[in-house]
C-alpha atoms as a PDB file:
ATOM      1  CA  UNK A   1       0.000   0.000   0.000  1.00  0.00           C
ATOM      2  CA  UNK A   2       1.316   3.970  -1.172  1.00  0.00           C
ATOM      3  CA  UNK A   3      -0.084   7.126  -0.308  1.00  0.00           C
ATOM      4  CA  UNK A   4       1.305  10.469  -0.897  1.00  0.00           C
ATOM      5  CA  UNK A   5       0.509  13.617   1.140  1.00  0.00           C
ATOM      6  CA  UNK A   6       0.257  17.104  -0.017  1.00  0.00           C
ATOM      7  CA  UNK A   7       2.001  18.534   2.318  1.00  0.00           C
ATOM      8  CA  UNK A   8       4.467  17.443   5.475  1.00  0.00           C
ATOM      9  CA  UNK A   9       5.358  19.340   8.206  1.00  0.00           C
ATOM     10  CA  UNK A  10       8.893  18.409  10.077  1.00  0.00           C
ATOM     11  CA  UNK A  11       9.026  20.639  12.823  1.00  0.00           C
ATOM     12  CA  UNK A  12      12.242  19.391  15.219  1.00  0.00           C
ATOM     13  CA  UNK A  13      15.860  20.178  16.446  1.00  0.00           C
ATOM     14  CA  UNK A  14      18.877  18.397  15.213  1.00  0.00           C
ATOM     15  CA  UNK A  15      22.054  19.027  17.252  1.00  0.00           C
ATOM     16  CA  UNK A  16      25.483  17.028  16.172  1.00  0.00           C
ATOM     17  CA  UNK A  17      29.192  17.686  17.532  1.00  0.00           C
ATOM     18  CA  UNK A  18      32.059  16.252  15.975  1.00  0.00           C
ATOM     19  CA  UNK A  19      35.840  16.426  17.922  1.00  0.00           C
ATOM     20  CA  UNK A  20      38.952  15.548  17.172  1.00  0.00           C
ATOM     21  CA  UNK A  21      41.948  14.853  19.317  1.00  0.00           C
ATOM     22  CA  UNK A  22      45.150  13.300  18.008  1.00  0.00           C
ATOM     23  CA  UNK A  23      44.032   9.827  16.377  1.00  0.00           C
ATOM     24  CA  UNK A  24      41.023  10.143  17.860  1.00  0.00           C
ATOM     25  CA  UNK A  25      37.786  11.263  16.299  1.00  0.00           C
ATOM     26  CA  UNK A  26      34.282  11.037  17.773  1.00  0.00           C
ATOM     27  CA  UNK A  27      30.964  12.754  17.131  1.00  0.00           C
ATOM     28  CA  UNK A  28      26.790  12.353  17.410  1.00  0.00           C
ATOM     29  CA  UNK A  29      23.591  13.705  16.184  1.00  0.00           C
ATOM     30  CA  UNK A  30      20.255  13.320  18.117  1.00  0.00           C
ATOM     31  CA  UNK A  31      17.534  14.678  16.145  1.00  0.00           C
ATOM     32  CA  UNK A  32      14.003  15.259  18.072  1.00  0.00           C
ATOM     33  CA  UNK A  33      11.121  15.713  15.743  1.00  0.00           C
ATOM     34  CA  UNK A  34       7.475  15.894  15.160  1.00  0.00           C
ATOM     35  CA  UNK A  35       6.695  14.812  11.254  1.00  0.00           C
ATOM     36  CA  UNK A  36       3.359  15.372  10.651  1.00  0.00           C
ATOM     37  CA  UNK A  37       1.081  15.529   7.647  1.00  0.00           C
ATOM     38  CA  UNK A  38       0.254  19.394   7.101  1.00  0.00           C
ATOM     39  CA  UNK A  39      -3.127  18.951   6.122  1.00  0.00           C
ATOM     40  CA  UNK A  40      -4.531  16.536   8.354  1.00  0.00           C
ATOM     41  CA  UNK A  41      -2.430  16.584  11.656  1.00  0.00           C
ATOM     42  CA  UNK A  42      -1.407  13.175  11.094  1.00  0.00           C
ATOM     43  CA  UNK A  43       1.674  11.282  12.139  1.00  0.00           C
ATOM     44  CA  UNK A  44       4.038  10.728   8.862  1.00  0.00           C
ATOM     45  CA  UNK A  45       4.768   6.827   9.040  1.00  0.00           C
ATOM     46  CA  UNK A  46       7.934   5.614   9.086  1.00  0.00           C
ATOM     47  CA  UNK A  47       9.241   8.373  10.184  1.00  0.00           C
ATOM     48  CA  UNK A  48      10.933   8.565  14.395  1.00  0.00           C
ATOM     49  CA  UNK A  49      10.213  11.077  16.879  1.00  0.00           C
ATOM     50  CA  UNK A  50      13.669  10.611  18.516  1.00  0.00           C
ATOM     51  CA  UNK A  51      17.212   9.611  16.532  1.00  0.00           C
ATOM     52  CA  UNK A  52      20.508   9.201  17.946  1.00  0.00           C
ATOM     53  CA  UNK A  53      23.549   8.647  15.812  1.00  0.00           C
ATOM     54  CA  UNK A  54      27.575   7.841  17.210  1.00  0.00           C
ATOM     55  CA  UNK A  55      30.707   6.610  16.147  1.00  0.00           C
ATOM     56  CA  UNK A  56      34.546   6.739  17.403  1.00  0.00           C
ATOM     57  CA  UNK A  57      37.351   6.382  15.268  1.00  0.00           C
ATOM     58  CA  UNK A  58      41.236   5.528  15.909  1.00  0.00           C
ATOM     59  CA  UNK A  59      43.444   6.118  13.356  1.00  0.00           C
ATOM     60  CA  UNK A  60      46.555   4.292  14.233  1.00  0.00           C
ATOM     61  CA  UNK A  61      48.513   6.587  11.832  1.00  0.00           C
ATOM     62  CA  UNK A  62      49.834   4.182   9.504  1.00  0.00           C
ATOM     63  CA  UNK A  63      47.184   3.732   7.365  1.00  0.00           C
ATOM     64  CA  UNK A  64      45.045   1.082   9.352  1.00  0.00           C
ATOM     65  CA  UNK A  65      41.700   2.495  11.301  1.00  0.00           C
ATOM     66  CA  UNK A  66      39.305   1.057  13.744  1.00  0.00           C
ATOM     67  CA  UNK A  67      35.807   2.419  13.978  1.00  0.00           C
ATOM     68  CA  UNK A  68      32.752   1.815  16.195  1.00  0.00           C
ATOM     69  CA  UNK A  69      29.370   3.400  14.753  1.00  0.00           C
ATOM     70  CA  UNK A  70      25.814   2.998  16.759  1.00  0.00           C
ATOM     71  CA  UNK A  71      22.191   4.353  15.633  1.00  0.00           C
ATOM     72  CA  UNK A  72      18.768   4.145  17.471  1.00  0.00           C
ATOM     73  CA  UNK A  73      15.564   5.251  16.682  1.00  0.00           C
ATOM     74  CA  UNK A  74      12.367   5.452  18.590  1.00  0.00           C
ATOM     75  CA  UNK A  75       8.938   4.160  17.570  1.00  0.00           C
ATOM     76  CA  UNK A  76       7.248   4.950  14.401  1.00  0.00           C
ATOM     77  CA  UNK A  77       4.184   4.778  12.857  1.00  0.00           C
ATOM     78  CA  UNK A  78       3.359   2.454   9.654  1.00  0.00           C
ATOM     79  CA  UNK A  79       0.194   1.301   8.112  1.00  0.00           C
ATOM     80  CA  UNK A  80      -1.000  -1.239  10.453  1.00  0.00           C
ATOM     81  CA  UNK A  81       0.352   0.010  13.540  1.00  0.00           C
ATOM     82  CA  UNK A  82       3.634   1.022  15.017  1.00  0.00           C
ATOM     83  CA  UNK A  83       7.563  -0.129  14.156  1.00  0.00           C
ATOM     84  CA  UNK A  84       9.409  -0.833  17.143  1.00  0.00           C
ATOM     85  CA  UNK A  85      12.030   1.360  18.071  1.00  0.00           C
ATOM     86  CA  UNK A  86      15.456  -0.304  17.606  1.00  0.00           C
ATOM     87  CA  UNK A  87      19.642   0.466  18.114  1.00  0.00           C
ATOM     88  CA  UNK A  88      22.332  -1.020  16.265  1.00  0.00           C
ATOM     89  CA  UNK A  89      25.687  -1.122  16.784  1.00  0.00           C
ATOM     90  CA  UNK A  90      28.521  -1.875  13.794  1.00  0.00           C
ATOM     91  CA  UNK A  91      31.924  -2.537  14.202  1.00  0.00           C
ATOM     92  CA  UNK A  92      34.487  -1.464  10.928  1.00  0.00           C
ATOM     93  CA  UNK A  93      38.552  -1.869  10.484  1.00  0.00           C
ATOM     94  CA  UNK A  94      39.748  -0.283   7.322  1.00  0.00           C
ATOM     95  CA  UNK A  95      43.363   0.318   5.536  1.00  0.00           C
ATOM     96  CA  UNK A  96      44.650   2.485   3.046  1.00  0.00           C
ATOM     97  CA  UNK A  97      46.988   1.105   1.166  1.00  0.00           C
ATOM     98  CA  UNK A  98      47.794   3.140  -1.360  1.00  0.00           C
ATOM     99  CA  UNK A  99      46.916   6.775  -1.608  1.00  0.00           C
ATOM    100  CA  UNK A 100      43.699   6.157  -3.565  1.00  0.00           C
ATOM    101  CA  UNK A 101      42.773   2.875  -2.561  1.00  0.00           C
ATOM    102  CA  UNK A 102      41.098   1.685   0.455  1.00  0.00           C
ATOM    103  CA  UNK A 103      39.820  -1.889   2.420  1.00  0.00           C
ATOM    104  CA  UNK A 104      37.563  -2.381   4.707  1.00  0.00           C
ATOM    105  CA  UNK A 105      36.003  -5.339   6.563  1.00  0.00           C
ATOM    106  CA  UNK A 106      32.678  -4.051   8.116  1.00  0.00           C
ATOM    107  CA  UNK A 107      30.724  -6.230  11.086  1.00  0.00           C
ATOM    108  CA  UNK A 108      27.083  -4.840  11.085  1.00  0.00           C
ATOM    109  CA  UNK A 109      23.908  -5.499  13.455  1.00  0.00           C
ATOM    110  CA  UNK A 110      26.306  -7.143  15.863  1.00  0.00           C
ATOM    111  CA  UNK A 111      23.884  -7.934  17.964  1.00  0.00           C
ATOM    112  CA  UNK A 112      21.821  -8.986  15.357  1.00  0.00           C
ATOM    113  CA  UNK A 113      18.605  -7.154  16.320  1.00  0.00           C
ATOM    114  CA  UNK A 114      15.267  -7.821  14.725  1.00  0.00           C
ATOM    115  CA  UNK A 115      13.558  -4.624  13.588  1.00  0.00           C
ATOM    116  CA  UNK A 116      11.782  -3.651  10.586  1.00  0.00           C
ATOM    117  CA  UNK A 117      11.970   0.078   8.629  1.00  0.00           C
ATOM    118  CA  UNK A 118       8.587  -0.850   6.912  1.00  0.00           C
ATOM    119  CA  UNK A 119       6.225  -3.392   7.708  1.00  0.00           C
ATOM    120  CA  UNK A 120       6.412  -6.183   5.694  1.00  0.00           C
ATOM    121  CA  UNK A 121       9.946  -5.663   4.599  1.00  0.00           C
ATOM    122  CA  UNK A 122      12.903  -8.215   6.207  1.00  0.00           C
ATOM    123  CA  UNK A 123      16.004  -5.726   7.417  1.00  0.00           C
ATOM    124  CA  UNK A 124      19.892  -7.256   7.659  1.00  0.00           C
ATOM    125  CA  UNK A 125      20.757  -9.180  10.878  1.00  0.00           C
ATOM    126  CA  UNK A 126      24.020  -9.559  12.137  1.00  0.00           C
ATOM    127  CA  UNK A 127      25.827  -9.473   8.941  1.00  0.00           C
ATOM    128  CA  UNK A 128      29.803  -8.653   7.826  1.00  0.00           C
ATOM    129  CA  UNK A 129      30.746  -7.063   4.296  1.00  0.00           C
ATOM    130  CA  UNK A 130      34.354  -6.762   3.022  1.00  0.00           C
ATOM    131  CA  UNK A 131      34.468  -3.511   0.897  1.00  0.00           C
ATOM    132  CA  UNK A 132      37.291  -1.910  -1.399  1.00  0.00           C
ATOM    133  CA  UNK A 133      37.268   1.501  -2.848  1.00  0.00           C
ATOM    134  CA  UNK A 134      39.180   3.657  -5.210  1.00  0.00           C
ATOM    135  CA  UNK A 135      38.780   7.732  -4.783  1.00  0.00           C
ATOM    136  CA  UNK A 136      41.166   9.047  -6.985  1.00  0.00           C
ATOM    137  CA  UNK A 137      43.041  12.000  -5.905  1.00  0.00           C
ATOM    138  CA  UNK A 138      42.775  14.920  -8.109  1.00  0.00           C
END
């Protein structure tokens, strides 16, 4: 099932920080909302009242990394009733090994949690990619 709204109001605050300090690197946004159809009043489906993003980096200066990333979002609204809210929590080690050429092997859901983004539709569980990629530098 689709349906389309005229309008949408997303009325909210999003704050995010980022810092810094030697190899370190951390930072967060939390966004608070209220997504609403314009017209009617209506709760937007799919769509949180409450995120919270995270990671923290180490860059161990010599081309290898180790990351830690989280996200969690509150209940939402679908069709046929409400999404549970849900947090996941990823684990990444990359390397670049040549100026424009980077690996990384990437542990995601790791604690495989059930939770759905639409109703109906299956989400990854605890899952692990390995991932290469070329940016050029110009």
């Amino acid at each position: 099932m689709e349906e389309n709204i005229a309008r949408a109001d997303l009325d909210g605050e999003e704050l995010s920080y980022r810092h810094t300090q030697g190899a370190w690197s951390a930072g967060t946004a939390i966004t608070v909302q209220d997504p609403r159809d314009a017209d009617t009043g209506a709760p937007l489906l799919r769509r949180p009242k409450r995120k919270i993003a995270a990671d923290v980096r180490y860059d161990f200066g010599n081309g290898f990394d180790l990351a830690v990333d989280g996200l969690a979002a509150s209940v939402r609204q679908d069709f046929d009733g409400s999404l549970h809210g849900y947090a996941l929590l990823n684990l990444a080690a990359g390397w670049n090994f040549h100026p424009d050429w980077r690996a990384e092997v990437r542990l995601g859901n790791l604690f495989d949690e059930q939770y759905q983004l639409a109703d109906g539709y299956n989400t990854p569980g605890g899952n692990w990619q390995v991932l290469v990629s070329w940016r050029p530098k110009k």
